[in-house]
Protein backbone atom coordinates (compact mmCIF):
# COMPACT_ATOMS: atom_id res chain seq x y z
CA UNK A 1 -74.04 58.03 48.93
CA UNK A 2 -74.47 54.36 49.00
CA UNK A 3 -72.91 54.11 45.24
CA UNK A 4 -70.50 56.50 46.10
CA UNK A 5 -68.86 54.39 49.82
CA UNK A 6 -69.71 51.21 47.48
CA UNK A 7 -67.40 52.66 44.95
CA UNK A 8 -64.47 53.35 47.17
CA UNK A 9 -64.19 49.73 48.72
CA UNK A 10 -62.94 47.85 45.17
CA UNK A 11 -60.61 51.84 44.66
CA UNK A 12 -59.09 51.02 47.85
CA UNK A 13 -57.54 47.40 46.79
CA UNK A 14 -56.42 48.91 44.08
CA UNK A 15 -54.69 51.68 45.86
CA UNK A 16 -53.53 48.54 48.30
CA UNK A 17 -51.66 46.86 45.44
CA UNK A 18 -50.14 49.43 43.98
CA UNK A 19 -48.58 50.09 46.96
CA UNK A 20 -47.35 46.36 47.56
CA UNK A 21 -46.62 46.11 43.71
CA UNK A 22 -44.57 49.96 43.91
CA UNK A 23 -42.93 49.38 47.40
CA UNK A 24 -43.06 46.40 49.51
CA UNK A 25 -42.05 44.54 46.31
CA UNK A 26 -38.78 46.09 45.31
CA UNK A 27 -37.67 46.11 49.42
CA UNK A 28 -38.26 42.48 49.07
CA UNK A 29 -36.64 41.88 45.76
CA UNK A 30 -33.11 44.10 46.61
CA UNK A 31 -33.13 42.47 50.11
CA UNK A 32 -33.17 39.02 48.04
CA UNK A 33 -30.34 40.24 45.51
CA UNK A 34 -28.01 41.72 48.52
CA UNK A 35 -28.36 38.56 50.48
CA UNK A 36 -27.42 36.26 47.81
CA UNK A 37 -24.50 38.14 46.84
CA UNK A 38 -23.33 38.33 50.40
CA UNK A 39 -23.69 34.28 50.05
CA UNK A 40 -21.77 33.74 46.72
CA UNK A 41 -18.68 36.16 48.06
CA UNK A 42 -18.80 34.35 51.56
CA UNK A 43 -18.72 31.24 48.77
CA UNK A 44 -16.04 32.51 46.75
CA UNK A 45 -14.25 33.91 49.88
CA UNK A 46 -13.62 30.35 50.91
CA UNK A 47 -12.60 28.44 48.21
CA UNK A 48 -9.74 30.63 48.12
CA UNK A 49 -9.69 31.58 43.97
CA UNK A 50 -9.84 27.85 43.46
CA UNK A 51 -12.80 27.78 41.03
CA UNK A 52 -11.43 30.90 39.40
CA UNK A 53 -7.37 29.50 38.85
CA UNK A 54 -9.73 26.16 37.34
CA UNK A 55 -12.05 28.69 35.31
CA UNK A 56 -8.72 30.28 34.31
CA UNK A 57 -6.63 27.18 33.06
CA UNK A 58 -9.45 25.27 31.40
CA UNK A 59 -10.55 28.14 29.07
CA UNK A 60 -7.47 28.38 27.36
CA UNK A 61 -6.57 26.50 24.41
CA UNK A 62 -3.92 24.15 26.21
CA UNK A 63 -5.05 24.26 29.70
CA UNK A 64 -6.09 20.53 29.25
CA UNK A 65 -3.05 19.53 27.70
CA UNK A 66 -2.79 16.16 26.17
CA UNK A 67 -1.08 12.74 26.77
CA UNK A 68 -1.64 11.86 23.24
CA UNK A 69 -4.62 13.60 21.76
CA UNK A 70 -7.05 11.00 22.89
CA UNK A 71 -6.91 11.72 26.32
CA UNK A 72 -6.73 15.09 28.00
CA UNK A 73 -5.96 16.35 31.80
CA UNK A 74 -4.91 19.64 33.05
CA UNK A 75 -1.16 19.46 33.70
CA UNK A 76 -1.20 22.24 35.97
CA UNK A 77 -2.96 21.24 38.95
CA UNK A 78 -1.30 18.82 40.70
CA UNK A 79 1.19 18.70 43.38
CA UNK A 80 5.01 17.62 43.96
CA UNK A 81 5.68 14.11 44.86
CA UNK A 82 9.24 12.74 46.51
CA UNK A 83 11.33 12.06 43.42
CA UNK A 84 14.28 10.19 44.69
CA UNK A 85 16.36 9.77 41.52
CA UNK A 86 17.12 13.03 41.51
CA UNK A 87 17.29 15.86 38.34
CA UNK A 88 18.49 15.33 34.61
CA UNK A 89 21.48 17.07 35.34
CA UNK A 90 24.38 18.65 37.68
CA UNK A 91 25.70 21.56 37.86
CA UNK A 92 29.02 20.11 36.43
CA UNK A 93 27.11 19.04 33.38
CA UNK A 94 28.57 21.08 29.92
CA UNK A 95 25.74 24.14 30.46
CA UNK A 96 25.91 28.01 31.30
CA UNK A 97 24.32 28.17 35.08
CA UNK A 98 24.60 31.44 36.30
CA UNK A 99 26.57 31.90 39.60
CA UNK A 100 23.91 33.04 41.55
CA UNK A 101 21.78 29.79 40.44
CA UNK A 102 24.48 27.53 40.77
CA UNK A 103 23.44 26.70 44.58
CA UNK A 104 25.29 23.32 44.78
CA UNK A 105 28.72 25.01 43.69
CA UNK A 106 28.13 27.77 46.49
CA UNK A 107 27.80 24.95 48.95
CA UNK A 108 23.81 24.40 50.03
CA UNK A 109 24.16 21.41 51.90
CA UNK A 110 20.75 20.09 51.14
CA UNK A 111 19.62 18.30 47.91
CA UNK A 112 16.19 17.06 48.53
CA UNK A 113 14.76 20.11 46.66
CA UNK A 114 16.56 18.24 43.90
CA UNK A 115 14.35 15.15 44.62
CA UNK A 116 10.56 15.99 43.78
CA UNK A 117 8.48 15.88 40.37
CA UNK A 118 5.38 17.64 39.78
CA UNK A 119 2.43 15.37 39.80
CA UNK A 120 -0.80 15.98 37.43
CA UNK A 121 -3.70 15.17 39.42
CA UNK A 122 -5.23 13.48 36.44
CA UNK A 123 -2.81 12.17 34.87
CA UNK A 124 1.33 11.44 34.51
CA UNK A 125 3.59 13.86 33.15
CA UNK A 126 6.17 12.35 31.06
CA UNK A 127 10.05 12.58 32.06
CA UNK A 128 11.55 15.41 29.66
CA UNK A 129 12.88 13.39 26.37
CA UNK A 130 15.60 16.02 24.86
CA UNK A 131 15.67 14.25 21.03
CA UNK A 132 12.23 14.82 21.43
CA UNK A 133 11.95 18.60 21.94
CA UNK A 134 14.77 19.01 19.66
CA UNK A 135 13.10 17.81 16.64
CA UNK A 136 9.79 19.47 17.73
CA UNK A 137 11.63 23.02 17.21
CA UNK A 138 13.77 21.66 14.53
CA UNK A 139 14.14 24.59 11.83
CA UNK A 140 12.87 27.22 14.48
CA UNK A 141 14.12 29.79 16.67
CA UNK A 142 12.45 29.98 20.47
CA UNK A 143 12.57 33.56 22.18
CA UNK A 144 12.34 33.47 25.94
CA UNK A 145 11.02 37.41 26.75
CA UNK A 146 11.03 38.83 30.09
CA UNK A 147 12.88 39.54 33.08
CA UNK A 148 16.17 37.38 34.37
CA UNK A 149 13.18 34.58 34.98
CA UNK A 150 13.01 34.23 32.16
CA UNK A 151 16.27 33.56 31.09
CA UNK A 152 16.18 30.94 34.33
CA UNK A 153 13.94 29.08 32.01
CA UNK A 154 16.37 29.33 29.04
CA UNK A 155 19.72 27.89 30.79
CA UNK A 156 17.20 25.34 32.39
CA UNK A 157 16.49 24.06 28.80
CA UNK A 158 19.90 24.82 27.68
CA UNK A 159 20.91 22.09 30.41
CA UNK A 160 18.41 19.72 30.14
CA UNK A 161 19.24 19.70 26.31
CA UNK A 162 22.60 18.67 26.81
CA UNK A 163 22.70 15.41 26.80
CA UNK A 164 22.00 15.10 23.31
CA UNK A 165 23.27 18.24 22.23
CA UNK A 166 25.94 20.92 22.73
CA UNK A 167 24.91 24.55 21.11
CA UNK A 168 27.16 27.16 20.02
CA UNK A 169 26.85 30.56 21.36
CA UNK A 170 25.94 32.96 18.33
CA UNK A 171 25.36 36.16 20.66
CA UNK A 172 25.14 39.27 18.51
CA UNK A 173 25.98 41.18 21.55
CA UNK A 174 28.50 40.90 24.50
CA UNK A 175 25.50 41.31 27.13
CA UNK A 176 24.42 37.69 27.97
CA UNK A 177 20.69 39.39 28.67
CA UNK A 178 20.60 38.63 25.20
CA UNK A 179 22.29 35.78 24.32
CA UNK A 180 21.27 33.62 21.61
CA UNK A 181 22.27 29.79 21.27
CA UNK A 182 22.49 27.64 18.23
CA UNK A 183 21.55 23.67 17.47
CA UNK A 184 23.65 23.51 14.07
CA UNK A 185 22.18 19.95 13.91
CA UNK A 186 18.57 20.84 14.51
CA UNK A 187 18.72 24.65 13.04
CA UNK A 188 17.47 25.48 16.07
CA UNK A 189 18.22 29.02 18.08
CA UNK A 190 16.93 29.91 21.25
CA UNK A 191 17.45 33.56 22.22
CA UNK A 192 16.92 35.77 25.46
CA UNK A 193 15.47 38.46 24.84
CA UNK A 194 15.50 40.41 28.87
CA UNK A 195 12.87 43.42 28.98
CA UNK A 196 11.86 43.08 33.10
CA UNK A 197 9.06 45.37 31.86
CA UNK A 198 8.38 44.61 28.38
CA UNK A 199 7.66 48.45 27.71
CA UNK A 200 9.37 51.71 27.74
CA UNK A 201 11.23 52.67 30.30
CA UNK A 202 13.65 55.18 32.10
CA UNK A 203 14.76 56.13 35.24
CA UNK A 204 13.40 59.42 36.48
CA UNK A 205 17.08 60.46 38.32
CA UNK A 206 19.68 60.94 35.46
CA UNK A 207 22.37 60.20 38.13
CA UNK A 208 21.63 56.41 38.39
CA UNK A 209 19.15 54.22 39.83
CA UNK A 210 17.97 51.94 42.40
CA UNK A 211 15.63 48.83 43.09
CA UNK A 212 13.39 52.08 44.66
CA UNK A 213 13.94 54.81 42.39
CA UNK A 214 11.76 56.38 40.51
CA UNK A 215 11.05 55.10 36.84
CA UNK A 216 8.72 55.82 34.05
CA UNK A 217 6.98 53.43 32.39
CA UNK A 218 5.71 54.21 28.49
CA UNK A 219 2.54 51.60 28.87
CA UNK A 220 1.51 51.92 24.94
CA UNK A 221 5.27 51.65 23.43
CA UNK A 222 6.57 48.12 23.50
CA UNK A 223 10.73 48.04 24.52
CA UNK A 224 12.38 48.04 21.73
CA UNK A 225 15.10 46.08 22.87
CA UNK A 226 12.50 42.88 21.84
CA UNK A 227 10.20 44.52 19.55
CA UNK A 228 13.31 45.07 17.07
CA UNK A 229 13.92 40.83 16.96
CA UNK A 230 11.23 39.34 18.09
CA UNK A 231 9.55 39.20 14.61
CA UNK A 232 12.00 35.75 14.06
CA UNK A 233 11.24 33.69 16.61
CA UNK A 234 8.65 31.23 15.77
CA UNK A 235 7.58 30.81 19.87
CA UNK A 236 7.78 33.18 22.22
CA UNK A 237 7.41 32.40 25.73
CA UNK A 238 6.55 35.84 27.28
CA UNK A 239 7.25 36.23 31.39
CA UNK A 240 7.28 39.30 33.33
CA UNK A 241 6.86 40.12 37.65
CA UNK A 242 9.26 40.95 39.83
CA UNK A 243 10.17 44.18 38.12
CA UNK A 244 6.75 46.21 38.51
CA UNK A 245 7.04 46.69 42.40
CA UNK A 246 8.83 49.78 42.41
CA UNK A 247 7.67 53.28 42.20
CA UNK A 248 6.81 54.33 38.53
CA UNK A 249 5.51 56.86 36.82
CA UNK A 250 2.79 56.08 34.58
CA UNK A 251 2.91 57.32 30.90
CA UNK A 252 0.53 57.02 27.87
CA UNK A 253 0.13 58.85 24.35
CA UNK A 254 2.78 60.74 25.52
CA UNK A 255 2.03 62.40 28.58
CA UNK A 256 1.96 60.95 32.78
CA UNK A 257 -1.92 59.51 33.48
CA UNK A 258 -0.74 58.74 37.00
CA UNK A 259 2.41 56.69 39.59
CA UNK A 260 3.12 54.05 41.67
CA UNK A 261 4.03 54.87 45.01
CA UNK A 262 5.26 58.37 43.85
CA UNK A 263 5.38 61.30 46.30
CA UNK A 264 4.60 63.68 43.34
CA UNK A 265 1.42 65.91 44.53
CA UNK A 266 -1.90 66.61 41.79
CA UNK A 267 -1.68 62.93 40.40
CA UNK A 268 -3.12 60.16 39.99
CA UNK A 269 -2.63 57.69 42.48
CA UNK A 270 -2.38 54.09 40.58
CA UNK A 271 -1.21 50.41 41.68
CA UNK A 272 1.19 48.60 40.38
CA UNK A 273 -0.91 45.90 38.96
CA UNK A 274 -2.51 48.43 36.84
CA UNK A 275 1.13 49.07 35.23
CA UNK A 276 1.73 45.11 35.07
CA UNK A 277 -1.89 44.67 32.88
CA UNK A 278 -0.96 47.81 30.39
CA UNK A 279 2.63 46.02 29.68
CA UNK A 280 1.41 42.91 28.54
CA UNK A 281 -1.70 44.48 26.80
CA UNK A 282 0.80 46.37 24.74
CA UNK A 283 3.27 43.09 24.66
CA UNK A 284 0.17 41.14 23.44
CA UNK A 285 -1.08 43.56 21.00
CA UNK A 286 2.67 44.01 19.84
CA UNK A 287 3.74 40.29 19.33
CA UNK A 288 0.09 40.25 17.07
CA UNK A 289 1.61 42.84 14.78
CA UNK A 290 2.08 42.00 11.72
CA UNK A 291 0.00 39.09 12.16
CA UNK A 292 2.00 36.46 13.92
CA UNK A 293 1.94 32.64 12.25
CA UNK A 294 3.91 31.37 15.23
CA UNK A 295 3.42 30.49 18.56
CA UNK A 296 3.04 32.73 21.48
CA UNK A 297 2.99 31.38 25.06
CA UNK A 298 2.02 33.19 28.40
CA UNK A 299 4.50 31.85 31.21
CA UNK A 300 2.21 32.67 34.23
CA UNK A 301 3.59 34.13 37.01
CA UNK A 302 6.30 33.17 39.70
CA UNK A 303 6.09 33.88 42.97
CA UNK A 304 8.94 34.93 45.61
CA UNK A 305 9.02 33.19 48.89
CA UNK A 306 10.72 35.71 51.38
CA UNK A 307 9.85 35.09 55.06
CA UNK A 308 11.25 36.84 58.20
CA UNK A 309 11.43 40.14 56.42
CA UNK A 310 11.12 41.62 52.81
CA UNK A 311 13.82 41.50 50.69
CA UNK A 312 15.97 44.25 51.79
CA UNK A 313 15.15 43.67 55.15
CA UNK A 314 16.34 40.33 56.01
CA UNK A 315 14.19 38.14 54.70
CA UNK A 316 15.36 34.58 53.49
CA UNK A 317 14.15 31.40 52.52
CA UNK A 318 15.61 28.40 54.29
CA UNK A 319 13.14 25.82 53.86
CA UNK A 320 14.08 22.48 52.71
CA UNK A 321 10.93 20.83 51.19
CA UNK A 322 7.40 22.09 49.85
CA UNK A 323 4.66 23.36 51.21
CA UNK A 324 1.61 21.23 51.59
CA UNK A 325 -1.27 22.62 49.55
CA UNK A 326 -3.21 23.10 52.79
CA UNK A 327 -0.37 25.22 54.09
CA UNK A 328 -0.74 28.03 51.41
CA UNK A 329 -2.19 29.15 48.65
CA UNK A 330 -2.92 31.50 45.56
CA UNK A 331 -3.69 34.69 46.94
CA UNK A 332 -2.60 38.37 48.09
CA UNK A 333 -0.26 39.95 45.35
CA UNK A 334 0.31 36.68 43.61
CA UNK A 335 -3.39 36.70 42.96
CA UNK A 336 -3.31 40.26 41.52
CA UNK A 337 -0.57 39.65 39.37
CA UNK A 338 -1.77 36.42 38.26
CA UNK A 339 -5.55 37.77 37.68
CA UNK A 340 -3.94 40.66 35.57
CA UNK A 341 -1.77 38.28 33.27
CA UNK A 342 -4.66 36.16 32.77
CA UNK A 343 -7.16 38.72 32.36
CA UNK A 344 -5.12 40.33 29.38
CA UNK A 345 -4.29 36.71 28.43
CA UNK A 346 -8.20 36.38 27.72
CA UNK A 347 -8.33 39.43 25.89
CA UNK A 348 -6.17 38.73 23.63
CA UNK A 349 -7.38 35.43 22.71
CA UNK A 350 -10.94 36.95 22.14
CA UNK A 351 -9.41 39.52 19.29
CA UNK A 352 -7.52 36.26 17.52
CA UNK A 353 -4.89 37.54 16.23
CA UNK A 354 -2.21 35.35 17.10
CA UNK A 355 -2.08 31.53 18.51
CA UNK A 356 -1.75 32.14 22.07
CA UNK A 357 -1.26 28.74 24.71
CA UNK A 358 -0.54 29.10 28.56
CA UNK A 359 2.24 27.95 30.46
CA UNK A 360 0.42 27.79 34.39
CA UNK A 361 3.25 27.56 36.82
CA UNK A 362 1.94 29.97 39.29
CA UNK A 363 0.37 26.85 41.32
CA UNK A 364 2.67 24.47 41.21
CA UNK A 365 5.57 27.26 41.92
CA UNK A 366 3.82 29.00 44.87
CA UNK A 367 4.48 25.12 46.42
CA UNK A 368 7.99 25.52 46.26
CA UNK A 369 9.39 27.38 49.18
CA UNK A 370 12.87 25.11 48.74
CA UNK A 371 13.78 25.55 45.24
CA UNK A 372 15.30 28.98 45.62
CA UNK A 373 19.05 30.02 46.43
CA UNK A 374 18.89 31.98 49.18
CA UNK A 375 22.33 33.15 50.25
CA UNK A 376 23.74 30.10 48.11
CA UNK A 377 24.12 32.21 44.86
CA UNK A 378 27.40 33.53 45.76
CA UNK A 379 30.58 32.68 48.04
CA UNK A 380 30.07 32.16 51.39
CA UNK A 381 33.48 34.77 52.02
CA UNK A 382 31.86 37.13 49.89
CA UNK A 383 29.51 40.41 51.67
CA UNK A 384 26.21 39.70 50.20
CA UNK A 385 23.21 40.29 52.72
CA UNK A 386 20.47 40.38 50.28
CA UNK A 387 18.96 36.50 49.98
CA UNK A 388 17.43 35.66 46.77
CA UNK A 389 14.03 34.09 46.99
CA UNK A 390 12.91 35.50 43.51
CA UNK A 391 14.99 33.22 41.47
CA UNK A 392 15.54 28.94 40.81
CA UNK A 393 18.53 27.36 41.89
CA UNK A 394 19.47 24.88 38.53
CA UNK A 395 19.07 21.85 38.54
CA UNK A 396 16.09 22.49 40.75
CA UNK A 397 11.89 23.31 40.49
CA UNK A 398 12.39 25.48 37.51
CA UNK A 399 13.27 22.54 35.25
CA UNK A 400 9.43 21.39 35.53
CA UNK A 401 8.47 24.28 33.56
CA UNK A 402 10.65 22.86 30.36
CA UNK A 403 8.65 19.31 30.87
CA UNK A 404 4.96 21.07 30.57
CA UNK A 405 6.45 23.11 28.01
CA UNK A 406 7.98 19.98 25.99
CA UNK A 407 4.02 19.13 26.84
CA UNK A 408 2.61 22.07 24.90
CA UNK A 409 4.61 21.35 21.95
CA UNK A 410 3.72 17.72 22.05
CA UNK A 411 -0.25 18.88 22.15
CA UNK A 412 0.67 21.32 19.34
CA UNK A 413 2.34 18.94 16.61
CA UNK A 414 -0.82 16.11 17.95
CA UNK A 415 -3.30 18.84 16.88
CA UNK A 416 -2.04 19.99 13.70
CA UNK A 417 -1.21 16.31 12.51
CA UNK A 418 -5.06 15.62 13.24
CA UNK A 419 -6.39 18.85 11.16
CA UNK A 420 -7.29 20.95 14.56
């Protein structure tokens, strides 16, 4: 009996371990794990996205773009500083501005949002030089795709080109969503090439449409309208947004996977950002096709600044200078958007297919409150309720994006001519 109680005492720490090693341990260790992720959200939570935009901008190729190759900062973080010599250009100079950009000739009586440069935090940016970028893309045609942003960008250029010069308009269509201008000195064409959604699509109602109608979206077939030209353009600044908050219908391999804000019963609910990410995984995928030698370039995206209402319910934008970083920042919807784009950005850097570089304005454009026309895109006689807070009055913020791209083609030529 003695043997047998002696025998149980060293059986019983055994047992006693087991059950720390099989139980208590685990409790401990997942306890551990949850409270440390708790800690790293409540840390992420409170920077606000910052490390991620910075995680974003310096993984790509350009993020760090140079100031000769030697020396390297990230022109995208920064902030706007008082410029008081004013823009490049007015909106008398020989240039197509749109009407509804053309905010001096509609009579805003400000112009400070004329006045302000975008400062790199590390670095200067260099005023835009126009001989410069000219003989950068001599011999090459540049193909701004996307929405009516996009073109924004192009008559920006167009203007800040003209003062060394003039291009002749060699549309081969009426529609000026598509208009193509020519530098017979520099055999250099720029072309618009407008596809708000850069797939498929259709309205749902054959009796017209609406900015809330119903539309399907064909997220694995590329528009046509751009896939059909955009084989010629040796850079292609790709843009897309304001288009994909609508209701939708979702479509792929020919057949509906799911909508956007739909009222359609037995479907798959899906959000709008999903729809955003499938258009530029299919515009990525299709610009790589055949293999592309050029240059494609991701113009992130721009963010609308309505306050006292949405857009079709009185909202409007009346500010009259920036916003202080500490007054806003990268987040809500213009995080999701921006996190898709770059997300599929990644992606298709990973497969290497094509030479992608990144164009970051979603920072420095989010700052900009002022910049847009408001009711100042039209007449003041004229019955237009709707303000526009979407697009960039010209001259104005939007001409900053043309002196980081003049940047990227700088870096580009200073790479190649050193072997990179």
């Amino acid at each position: 009996m003695k043997a047998s109680g002696a025998a149980e005492v060293p059986n019983g720490k055994i047992r006693a371990f087991e059950t720390i090693r099989n139980i208590i341990l685990p409790i401990i260790l997942t306890t551990t794990v949850i409270l440390i992720a708790i800690f790293c959200v409540s840390s992420y939570s409170s920077s606000s996205h910052d490390s991620l935009l910075q995680s974003f901008t310096t993984s790509s190729n350009n993020a760090s773009t140079s100031m000769g190759i030697e020396r390297r900062c990230d022109i995208f973080k920064g902030n706007w500083v008082p410029y008081p010599d004013g823009p490049y250009y007015t909106n008398k100079t020989k240039c197509v501005i749109e009407d509804r950009q053309n905010c001096i000739k509609f009579g805003r009586p400000d112009s400070e949002f004329m006045k302000w440069r975008w400062q790199p935090e590390e670095c200067d940016l260099p005023m835009f030089d126009a001989g410069r970028f000219l003989e950068l893309v001599r011999g090459k045609t540049l193909a701004f795709l996307g929405d009516s942003l996009a073109r924004n960008q192009m008559q920006s250029l167009v203007c800040l080109l003209a003062s060394v010069a003039d291009p002749v308009d060699v549309s081969y269509v009426a529609n000026t969503k598509f208009r193509r201008w020519l530098y017979e000195d520099y055999n250099f064409t720029i072309q618009a090439l407008w596809s708000p959604q850069l797939v498929k699509s259709r309205d749902v109602d054959p009796n017209g449409t609406s900015a809330n109608s119903l539309m399907s979206l064909y997220l694995d077939e590329p528009d046509s309208a751009w896939a059909d030209q955009v084989q010629e353009a040796d850079i292609v600044i790709i843009s897309a947004g304001q288009w994909f908050f609508r209701p939708f219908l979702y479509h792929k391999h020919g057949r509906v996977i799911g909508c956007h804000k739909c009222t359609q019963t037995n479907i798959t609910k899906l959000t709008n950002y999903y729809g955003y990410r499938m258009a530029f995984r299919t515009a990525f995928r299709t610009l790589a096709k055949p293999r592309r030698r050029g240059l494609v370039i991701l113009r992130t995206f721009s963010p609308a600044h309505f306050e006292n209402g949405d857009w079709d319910k009185g909202g409007n934008c009346v500010r009259t200078k920036p916003f202080e970083k500490s007054e806003v920042k990268v987040e809500g919807y213009v995080w999701e958007m921006y996190l898709s784009q770059m997300q599929e950005f990644r992606a298709a850097q990973r497969r290497g297919t094509m030479k992608l570089r990144l164009l970051d304005t979603t920072e420095a454009m989010i700052l900009r409150p002022d910049g847009h026309p408001n009711h100042y895109g039209h007449w003041a006689y004229e019955n237009v309720t709707v303000a526009d807070c979407v697009h960039w009055c010209l001259p104005g913020p939007v001409d900053t994006w043309n002196e980081l791209l003049l940047q990227i083609l700088k870096t580009e030529e200073d790479e190649s001519s050193h072997g990179d």
